[in-house]
Structures are given as C-alpha cells and as structure tokens.
PDB file of N, CA and C in Angstrom:
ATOM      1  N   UNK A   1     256.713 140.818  42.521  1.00  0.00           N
ATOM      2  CA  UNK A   1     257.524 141.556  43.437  1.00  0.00           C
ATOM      3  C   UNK A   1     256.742 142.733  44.004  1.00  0.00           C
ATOM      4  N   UNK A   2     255.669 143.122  43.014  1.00  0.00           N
ATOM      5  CA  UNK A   2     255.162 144.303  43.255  1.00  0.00           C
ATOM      6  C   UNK A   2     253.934 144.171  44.865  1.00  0.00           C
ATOM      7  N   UNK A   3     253.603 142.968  44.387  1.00  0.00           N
ATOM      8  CA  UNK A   3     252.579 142.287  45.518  1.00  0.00           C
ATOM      9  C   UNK A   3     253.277 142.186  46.889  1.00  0.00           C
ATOM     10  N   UNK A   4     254.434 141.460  46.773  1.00  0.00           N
ATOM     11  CA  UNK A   4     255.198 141.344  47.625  1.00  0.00           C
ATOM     12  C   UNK A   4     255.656 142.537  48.597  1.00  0.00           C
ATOM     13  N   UNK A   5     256.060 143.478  47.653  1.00  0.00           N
ATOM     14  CA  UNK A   5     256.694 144.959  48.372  1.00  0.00           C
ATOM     15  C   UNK A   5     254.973 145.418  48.857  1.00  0.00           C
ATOM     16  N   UNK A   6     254.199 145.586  48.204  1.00  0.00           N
ATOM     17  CA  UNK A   6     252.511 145.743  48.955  1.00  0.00           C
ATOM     18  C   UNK A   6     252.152 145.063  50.056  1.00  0.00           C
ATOM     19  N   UNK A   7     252.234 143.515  50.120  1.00  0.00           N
ATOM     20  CA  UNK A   7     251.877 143.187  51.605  1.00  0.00           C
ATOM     21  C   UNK A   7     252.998 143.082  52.480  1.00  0.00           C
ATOM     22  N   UNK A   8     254.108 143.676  52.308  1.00  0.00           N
ATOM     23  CA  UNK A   8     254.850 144.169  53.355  1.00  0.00           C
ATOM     24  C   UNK A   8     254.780 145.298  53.614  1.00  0.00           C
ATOM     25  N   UNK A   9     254.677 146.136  52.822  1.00  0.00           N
ATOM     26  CA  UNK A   9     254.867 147.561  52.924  1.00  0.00           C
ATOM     27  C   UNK A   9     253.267 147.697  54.139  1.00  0.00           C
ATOM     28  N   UNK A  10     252.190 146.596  53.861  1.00  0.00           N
ATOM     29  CA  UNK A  10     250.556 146.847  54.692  1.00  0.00           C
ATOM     30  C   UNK A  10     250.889 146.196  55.875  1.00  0.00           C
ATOM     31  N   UNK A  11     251.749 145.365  55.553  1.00  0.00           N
ATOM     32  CA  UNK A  11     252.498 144.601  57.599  1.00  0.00           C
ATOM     33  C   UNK A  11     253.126 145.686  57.597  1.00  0.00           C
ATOM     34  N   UNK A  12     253.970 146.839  57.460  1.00  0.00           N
ATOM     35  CA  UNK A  12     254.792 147.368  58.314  1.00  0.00           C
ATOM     36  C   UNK A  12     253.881 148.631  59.086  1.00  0.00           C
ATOM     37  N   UNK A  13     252.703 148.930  57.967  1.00  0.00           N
ATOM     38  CA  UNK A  13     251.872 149.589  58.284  1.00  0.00           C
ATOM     39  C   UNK A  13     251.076 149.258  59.712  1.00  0.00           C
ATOM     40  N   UNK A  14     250.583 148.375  59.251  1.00  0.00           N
ATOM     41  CA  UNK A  14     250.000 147.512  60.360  1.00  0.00           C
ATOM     42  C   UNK A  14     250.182 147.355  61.496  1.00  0.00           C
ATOM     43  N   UNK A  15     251.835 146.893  61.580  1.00  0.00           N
ATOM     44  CA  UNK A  15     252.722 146.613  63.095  1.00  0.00           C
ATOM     45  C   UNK A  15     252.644 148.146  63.403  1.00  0.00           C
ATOM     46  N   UNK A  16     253.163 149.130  62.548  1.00  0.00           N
ATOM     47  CA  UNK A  16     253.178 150.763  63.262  1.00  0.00           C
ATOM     48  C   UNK A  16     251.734 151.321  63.847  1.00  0.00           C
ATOM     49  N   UNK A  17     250.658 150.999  62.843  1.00  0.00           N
ATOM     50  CA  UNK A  17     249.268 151.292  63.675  1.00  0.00           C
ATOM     51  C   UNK A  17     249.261 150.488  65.104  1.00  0.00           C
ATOM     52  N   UNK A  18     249.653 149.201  65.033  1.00  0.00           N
ATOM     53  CA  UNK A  18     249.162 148.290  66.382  1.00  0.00           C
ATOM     54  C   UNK A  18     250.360 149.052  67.276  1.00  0.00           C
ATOM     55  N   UNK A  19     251.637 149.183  67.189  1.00  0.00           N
ATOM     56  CA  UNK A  19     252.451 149.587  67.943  1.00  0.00           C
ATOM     57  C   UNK A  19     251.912 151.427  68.563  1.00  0.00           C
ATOM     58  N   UNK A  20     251.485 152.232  67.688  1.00  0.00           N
ATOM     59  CA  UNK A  20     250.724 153.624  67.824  1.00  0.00           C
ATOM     60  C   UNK A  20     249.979 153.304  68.964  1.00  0.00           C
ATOM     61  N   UNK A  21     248.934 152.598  68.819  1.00  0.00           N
ATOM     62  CA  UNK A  21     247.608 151.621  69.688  1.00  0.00           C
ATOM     63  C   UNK A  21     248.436 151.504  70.591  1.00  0.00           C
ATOM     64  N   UNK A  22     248.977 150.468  70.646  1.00  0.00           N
ATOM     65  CA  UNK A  22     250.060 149.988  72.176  1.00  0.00           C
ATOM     66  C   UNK A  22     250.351 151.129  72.771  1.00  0.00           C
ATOM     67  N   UNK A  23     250.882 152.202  72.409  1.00  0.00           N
ATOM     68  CA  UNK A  23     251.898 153.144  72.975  1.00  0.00           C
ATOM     69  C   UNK A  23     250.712 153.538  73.323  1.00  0.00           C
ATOM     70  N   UNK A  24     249.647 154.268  72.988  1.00  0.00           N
ATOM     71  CA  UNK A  24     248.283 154.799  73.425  1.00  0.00           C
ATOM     72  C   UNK A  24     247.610 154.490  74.323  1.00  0.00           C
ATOM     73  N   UNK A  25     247.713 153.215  74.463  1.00  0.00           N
ATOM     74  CA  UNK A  25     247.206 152.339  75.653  1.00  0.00           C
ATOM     75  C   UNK A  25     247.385 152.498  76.872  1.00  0.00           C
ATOM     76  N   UNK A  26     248.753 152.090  76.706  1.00  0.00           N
ATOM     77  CA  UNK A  26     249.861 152.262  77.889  1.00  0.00           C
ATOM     78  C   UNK A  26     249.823 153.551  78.275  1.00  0.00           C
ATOM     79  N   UNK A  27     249.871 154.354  77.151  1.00  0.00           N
ATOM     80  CA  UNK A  27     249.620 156.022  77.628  1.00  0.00           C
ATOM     81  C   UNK A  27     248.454 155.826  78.503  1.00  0.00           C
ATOM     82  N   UNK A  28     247.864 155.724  78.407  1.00  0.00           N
ATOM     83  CA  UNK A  28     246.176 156.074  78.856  1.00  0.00           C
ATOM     84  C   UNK A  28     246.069 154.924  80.069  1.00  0.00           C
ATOM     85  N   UNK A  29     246.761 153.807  80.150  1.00  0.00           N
ATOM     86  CA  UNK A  29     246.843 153.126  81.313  1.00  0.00           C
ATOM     87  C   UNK A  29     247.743 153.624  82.248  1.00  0.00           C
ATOM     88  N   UNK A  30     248.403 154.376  82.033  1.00  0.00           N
ATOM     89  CA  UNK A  30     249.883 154.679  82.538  1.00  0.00           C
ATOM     90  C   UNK A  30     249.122 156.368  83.119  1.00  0.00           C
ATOM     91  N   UNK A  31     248.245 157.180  82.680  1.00  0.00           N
ATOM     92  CA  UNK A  31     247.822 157.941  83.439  1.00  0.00           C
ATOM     93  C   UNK A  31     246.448 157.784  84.309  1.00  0.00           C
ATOM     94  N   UNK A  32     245.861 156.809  83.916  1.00  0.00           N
ATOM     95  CA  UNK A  32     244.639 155.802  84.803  1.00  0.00           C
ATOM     96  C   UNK A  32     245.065 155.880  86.330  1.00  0.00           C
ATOM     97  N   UNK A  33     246.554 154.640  86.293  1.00  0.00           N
ATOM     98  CA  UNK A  33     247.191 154.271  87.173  1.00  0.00           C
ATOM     99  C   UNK A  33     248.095 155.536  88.240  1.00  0.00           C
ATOM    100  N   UNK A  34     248.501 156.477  87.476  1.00  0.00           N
ATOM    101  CA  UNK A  34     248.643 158.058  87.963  1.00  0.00           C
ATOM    102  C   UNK A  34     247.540 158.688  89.113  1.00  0.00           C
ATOM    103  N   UNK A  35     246.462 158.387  88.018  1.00  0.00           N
ATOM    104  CA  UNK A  35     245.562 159.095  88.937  1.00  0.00           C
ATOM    105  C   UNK A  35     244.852 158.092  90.576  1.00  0.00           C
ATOM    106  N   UNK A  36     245.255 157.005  89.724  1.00  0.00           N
ATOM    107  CA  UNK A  36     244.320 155.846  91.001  1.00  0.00           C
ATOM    108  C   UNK A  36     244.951 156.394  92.164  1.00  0.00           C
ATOM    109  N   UNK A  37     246.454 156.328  91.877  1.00  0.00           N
ATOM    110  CA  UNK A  37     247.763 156.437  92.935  1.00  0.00           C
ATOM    111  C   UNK A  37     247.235 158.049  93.388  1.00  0.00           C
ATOM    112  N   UNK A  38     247.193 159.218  92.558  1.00  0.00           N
ATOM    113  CA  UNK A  38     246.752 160.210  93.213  1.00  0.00           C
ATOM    114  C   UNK A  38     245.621 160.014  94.404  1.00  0.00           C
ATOM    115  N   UNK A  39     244.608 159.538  93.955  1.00  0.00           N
ATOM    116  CA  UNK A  39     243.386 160.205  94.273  1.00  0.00           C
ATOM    117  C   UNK A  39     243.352 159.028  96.231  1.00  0.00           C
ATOM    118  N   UNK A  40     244.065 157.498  95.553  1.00  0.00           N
ATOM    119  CA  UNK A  40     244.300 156.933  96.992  1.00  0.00           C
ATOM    120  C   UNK A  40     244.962 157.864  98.167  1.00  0.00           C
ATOM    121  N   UNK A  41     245.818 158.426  97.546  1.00  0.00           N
ATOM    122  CA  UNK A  41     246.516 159.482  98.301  1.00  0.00           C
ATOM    123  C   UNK A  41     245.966 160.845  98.797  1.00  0.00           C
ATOM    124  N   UNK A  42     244.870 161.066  98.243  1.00  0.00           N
ATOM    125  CA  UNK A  42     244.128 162.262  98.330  1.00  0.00           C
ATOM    126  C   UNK A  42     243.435 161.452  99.492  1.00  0.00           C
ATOM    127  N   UNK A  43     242.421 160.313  99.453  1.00  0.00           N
ATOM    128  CA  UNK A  43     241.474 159.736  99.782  1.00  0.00           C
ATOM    129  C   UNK A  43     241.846 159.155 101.373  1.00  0.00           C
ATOM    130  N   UNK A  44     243.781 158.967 101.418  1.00  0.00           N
ATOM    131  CA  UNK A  44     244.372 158.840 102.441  1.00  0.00           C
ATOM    132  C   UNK A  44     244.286 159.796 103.330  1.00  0.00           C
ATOM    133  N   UNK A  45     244.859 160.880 102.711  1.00  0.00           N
ATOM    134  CA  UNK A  45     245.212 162.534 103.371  1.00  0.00           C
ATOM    135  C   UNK A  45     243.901 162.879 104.353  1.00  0.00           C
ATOM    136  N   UNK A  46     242.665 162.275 103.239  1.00  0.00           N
ATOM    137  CA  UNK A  46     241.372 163.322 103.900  1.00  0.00           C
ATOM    138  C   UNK A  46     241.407 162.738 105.194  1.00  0.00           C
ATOM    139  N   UNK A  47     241.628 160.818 105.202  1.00  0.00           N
ATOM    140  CA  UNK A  47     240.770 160.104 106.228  1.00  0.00           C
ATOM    141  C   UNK A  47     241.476 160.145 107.176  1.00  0.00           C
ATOM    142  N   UNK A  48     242.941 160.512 107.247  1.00  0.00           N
ATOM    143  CA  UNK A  48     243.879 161.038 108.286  1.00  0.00           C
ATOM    144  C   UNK A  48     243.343 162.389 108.948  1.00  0.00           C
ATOM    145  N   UNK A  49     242.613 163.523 108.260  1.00  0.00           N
ATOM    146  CA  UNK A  49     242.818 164.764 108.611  1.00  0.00           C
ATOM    147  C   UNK A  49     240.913 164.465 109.772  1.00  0.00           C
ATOM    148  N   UNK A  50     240.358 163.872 108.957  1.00  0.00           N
ATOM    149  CA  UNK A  50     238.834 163.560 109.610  1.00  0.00           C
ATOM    150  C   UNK A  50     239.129 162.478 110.745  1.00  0.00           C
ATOM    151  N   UNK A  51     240.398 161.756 110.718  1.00  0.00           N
ATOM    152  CA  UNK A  51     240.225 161.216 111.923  1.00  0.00           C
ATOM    153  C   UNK A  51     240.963 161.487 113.129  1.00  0.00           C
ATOM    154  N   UNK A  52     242.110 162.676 112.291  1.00  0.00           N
ATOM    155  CA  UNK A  52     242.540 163.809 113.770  1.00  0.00           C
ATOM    156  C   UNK A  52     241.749 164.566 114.219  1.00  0.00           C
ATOM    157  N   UNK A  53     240.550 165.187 113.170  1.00  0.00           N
ATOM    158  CA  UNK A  53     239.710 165.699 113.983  1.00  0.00           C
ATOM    159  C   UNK A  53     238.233 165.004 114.909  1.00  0.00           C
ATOM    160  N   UNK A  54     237.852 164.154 114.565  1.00  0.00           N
ATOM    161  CA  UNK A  54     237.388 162.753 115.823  1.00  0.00           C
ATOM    162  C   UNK A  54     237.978 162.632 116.329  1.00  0.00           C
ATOM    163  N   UNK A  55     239.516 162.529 116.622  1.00  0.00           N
ATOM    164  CA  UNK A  55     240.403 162.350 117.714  1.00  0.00           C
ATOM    165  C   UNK A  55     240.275 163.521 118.777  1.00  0.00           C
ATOM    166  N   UNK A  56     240.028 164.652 118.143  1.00  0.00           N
ATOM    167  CA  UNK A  56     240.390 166.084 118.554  1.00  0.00           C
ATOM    168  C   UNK A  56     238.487 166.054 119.520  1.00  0.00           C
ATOM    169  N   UNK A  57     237.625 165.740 119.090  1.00  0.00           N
ATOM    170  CA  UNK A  57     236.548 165.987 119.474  1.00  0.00           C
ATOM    171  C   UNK A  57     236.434 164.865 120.652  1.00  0.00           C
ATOM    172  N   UNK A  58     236.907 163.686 120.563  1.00  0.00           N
ATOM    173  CA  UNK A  58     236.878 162.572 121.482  1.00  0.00           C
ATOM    174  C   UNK A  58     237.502 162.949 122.609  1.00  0.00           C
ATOM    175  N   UNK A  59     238.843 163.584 122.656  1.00  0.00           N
ATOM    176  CA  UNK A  59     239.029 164.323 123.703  1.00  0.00           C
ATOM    177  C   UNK A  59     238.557 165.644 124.543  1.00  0.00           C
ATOM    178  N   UNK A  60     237.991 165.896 123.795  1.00  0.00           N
ATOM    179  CA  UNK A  60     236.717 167.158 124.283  1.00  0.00           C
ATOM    180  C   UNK A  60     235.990 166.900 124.813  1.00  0.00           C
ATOM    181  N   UNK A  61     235.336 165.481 124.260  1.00  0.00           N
ATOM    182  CA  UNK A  61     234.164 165.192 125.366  1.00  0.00           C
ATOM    183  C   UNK A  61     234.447 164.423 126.560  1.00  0.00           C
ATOM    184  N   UNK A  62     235.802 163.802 126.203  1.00  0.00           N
ATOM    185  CA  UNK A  62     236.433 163.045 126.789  1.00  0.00           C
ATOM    186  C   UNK A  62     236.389 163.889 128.810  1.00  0.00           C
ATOM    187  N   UNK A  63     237.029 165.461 128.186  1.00  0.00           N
ATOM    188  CA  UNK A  63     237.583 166.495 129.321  1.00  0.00           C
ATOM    189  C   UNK A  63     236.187 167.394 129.493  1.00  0.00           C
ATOM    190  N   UNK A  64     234.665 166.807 128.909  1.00  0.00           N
ATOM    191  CA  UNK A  64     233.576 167.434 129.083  1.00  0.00           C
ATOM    192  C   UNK A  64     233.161 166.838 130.033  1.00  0.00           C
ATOM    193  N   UNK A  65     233.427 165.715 129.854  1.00  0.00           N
ATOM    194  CA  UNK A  65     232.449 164.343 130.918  1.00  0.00           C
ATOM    195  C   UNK A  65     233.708 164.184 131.998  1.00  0.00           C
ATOM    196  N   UNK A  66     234.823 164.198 132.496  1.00  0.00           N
ATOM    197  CA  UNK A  66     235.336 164.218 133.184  1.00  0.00           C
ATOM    198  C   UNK A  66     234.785 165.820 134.206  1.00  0.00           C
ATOM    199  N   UNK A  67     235.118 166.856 133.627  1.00  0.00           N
ATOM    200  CA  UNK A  67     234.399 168.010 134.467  1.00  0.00           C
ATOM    201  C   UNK A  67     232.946 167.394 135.202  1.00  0.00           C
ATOM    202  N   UNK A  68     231.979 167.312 134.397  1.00  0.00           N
ATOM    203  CA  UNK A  68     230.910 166.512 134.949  1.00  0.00           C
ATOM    204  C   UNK A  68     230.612 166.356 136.194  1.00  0.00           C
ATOM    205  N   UNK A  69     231.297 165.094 135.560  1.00  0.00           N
ATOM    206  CA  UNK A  69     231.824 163.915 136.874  1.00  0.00           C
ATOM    207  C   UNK A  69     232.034 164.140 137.956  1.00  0.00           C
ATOM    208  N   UNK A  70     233.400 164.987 137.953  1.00  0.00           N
ATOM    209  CA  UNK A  70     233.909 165.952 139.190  1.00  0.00           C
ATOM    210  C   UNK A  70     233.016 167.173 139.732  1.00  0.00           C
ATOM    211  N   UNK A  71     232.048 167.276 138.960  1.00  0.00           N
ATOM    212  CA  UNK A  71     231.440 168.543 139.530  1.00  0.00           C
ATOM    213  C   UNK A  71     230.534 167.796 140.277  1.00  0.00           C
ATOM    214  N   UNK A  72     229.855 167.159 139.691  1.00  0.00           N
ATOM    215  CA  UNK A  72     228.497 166.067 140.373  1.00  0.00           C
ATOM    216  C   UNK A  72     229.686 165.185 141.901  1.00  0.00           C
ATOM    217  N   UNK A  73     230.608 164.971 141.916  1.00  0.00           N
ATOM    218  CA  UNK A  73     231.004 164.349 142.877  1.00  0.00           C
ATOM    219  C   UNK A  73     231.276 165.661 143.560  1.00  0.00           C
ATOM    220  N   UNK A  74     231.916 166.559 143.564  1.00  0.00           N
ATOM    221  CA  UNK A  74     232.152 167.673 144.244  1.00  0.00           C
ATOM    222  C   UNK A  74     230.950 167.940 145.202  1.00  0.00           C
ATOM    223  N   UNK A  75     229.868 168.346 144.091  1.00  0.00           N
ATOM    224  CA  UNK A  75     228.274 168.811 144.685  1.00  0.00           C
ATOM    225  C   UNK A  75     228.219 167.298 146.083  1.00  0.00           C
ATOM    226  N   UNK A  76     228.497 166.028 145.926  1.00  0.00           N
ATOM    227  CA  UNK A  76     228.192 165.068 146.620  1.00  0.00           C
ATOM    228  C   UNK A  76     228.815 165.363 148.441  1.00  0.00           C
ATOM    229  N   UNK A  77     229.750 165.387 147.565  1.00  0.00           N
ATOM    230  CA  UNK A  77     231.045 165.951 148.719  1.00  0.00           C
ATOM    231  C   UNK A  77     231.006 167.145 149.848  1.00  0.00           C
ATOM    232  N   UNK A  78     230.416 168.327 149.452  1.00  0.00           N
ATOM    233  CA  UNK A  78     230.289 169.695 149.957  1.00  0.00           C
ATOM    234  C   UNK A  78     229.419 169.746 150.150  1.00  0.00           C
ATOM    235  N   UNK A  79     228.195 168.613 150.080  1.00  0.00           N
ATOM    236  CA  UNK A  79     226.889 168.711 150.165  1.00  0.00           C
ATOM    237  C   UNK A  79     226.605 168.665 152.125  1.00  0.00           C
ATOM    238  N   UNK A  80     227.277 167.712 152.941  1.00  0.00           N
ATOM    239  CA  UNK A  80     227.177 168.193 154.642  1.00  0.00           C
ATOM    240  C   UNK A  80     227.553 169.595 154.693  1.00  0.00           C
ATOM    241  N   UNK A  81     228.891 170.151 154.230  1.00  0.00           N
ATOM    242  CA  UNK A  81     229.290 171.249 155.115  1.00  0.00           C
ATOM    243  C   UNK A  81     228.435 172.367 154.459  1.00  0.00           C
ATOM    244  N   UNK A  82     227.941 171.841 153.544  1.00  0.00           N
ATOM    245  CA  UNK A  82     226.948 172.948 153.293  1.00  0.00           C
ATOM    246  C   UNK A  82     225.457 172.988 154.009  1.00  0.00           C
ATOM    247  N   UNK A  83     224.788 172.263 154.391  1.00  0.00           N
ATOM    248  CA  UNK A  83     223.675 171.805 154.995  1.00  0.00           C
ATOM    249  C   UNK A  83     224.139 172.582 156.675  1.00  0.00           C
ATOM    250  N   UNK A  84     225.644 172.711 157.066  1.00  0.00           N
ATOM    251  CA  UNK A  84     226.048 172.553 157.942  1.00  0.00           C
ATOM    252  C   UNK A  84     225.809 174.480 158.098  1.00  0.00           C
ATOM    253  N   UNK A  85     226.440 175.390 157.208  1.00  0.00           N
ATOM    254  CA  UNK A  85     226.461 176.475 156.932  1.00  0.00           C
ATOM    255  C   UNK A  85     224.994 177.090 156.849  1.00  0.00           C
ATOM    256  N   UNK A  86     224.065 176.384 156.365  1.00  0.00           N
ATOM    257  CA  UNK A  86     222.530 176.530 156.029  1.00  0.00           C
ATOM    258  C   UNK A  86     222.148 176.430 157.597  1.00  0.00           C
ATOM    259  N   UNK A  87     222.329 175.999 158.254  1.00  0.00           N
ATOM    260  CA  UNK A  87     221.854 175.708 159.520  1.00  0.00           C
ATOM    261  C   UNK A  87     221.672 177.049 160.486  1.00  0.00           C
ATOM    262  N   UNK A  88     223.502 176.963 160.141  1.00  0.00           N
ATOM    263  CA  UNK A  88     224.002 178.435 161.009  1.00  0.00           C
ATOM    264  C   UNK A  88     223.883 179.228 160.389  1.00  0.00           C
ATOM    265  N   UNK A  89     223.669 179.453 159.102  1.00  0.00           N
ATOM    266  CA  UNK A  89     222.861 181.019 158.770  1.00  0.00           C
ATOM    267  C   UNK A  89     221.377 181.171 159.064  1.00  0.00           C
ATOM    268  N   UNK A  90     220.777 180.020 159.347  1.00  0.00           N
ATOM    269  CA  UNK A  90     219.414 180.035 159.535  1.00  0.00           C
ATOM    270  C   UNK A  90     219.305 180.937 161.141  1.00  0.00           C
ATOM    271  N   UNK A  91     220.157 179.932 162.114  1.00  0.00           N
ATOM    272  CA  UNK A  91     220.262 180.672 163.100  1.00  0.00           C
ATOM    273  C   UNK A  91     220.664 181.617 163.607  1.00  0.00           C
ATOM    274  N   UNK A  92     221.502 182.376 162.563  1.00  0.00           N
ATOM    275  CA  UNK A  92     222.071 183.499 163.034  1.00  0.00           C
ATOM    276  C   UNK A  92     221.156 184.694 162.631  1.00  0.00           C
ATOM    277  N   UNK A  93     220.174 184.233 160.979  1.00  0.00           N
ATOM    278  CA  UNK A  93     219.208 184.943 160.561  1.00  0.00           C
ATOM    279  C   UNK A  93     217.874 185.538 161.847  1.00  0.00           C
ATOM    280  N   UNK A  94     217.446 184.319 162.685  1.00  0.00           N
ATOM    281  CA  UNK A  94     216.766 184.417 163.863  1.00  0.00           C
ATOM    282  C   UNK A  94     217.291 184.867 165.003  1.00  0.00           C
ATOM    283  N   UNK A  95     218.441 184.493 165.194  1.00  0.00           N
ATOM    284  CA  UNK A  95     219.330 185.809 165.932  1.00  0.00           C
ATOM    285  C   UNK A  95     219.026 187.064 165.829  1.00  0.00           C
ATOM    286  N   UNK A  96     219.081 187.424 164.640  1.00  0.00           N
ATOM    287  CA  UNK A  96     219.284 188.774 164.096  1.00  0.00           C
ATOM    288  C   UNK A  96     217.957 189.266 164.431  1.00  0.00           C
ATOM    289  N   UNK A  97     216.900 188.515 163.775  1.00  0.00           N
ATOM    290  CA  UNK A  97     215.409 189.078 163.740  1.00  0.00           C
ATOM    291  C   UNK A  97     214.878 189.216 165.093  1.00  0.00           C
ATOM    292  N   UNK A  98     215.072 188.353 165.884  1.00  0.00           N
ATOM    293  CA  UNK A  98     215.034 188.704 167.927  1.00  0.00           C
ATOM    294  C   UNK A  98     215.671 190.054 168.235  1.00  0.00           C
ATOM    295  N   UNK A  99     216.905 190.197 167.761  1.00  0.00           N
ATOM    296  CA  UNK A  99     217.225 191.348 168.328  1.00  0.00           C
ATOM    297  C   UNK A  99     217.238 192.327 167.817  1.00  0.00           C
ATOM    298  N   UNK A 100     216.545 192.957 166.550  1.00  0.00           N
ATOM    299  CA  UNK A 100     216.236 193.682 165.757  1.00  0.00           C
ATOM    300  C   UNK A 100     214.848 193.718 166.227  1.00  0.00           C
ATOM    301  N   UNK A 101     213.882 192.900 167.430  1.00  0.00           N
ATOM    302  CA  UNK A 101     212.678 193.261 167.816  1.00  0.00           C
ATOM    303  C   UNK A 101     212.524 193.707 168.956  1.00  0.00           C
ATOM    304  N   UNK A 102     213.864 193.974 169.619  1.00  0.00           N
ATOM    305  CA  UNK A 102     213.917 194.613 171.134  1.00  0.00           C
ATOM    306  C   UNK A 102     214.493 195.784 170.614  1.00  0.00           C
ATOM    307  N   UNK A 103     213.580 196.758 171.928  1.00  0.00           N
ATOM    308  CA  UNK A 103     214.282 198.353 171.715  1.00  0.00           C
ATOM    309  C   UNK A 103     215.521 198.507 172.071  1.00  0.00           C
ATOM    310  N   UNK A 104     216.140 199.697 171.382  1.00  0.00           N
ATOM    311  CA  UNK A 104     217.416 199.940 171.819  1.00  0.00           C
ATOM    312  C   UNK A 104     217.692 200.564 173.103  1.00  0.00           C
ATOM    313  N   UNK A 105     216.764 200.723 173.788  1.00  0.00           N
ATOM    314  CA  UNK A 105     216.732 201.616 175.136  1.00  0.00           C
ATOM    315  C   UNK A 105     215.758 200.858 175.847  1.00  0.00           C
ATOM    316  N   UNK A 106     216.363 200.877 176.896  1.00  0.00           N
ATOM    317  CA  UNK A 106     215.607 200.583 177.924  1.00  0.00           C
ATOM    318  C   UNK A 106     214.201 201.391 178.574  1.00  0.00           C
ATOM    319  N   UNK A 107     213.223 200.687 178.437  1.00  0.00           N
ATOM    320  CA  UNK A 107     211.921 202.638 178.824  1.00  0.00           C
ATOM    321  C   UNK A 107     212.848 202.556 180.072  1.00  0.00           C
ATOM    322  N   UNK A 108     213.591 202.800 181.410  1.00  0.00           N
ATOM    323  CA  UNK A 108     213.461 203.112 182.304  1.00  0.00           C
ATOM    324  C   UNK A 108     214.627 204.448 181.857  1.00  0.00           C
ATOM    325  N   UNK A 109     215.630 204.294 180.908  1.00  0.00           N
ATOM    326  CA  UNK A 109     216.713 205.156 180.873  1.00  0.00           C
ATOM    327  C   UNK A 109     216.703 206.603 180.656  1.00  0.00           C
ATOM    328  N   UNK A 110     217.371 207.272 181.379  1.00  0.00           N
ATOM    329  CA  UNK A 110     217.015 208.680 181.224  1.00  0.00           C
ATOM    330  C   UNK A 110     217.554 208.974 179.552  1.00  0.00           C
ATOM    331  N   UNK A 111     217.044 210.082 179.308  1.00  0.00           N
ATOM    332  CA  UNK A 111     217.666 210.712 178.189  1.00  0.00           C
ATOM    333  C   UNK A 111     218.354 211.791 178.068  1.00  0.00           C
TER     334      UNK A 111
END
C-alpha cells in the first residue's frame, strides 16, 4: 500500500510539475504573442507616419516642378514682348544720346 500511495503520490507530483510547465509556457507564449501583436503595431504606426511623410514630400516636389514648368513656359511666352521693349528702349536710349549731343542754345541767340 505503501508503494502504491508513493507512485501516486510521484504521478500527482508529476502531473503538478508538467501542469506548472504548461501554465509557464503558455505564460511565456501568451506574452511572445503580446509582444509580436505590439511591436506589428508599432511597425504599422511607423510605416504609416514615413509614408505620410513621402506623401508630404511628393507633393512638394510635386508643386516644385509645377512652378518650374510655369516659369520656363512663362519665360517662353514673354519672351517677344520683351525683345519688343528691348528694342524700344534701345531706341529711345539713342534718342536720348542725339539729343543730349546738341546744344541747348542756339549760337545765333541773344543772351
């Protein structure tokens, strides 16, 4: 009987160590799985926040290269009436210098 109450009394032991183990396990799988779930979520958060800001920069260059564009077509555009203005300041410059080389008086005028 005495044997008997011994290898039960070492199974009940036994099942409580393996059951300890189990619960430990699960513990330790059960905060594994905690953290996986965290850190996906962390790992989510970042690739959302890095790809609003590529979003944020794509439109920057987006409204960099549009200015550009418009400026270089502008310059295309204003480029006659400007040639046109260059002309007539040229001539008005030689205007100026002709009659800035005649006296203001006539030699015949009294004084």
């Amino acid at each position: 009987m005495k044997m008997l109450a011994g290898k039960v009394s070492e199974a009940i032991a036994a099942i409580k160590e393996k059951a300890k183990l189990r619960k430990g396990m699960l513990f330790l799988l059960a905060i594994f799985f905690i953290l996986q779930v965290y850190f996906v979520r962390e790992l989510l958060a970042a690739e959302l926040l890095f790809g609003a800001l590529f979003a944020v920069l794509l439109v920057l260059a987006g409204v960099f290269y549009l200015v550009g564009a418009i400026g270089e077509r502008g310059i295309d555009f204003v480029e006659p009436g400007v040639r046109v203005m260059v002309d007539s300041a040229r001539r008005g410059y030689r205007a100026v210098e002709e009659i800035s080389k005649k006296p203001f008086r006539q030699p015949e005028s009294a004084q």
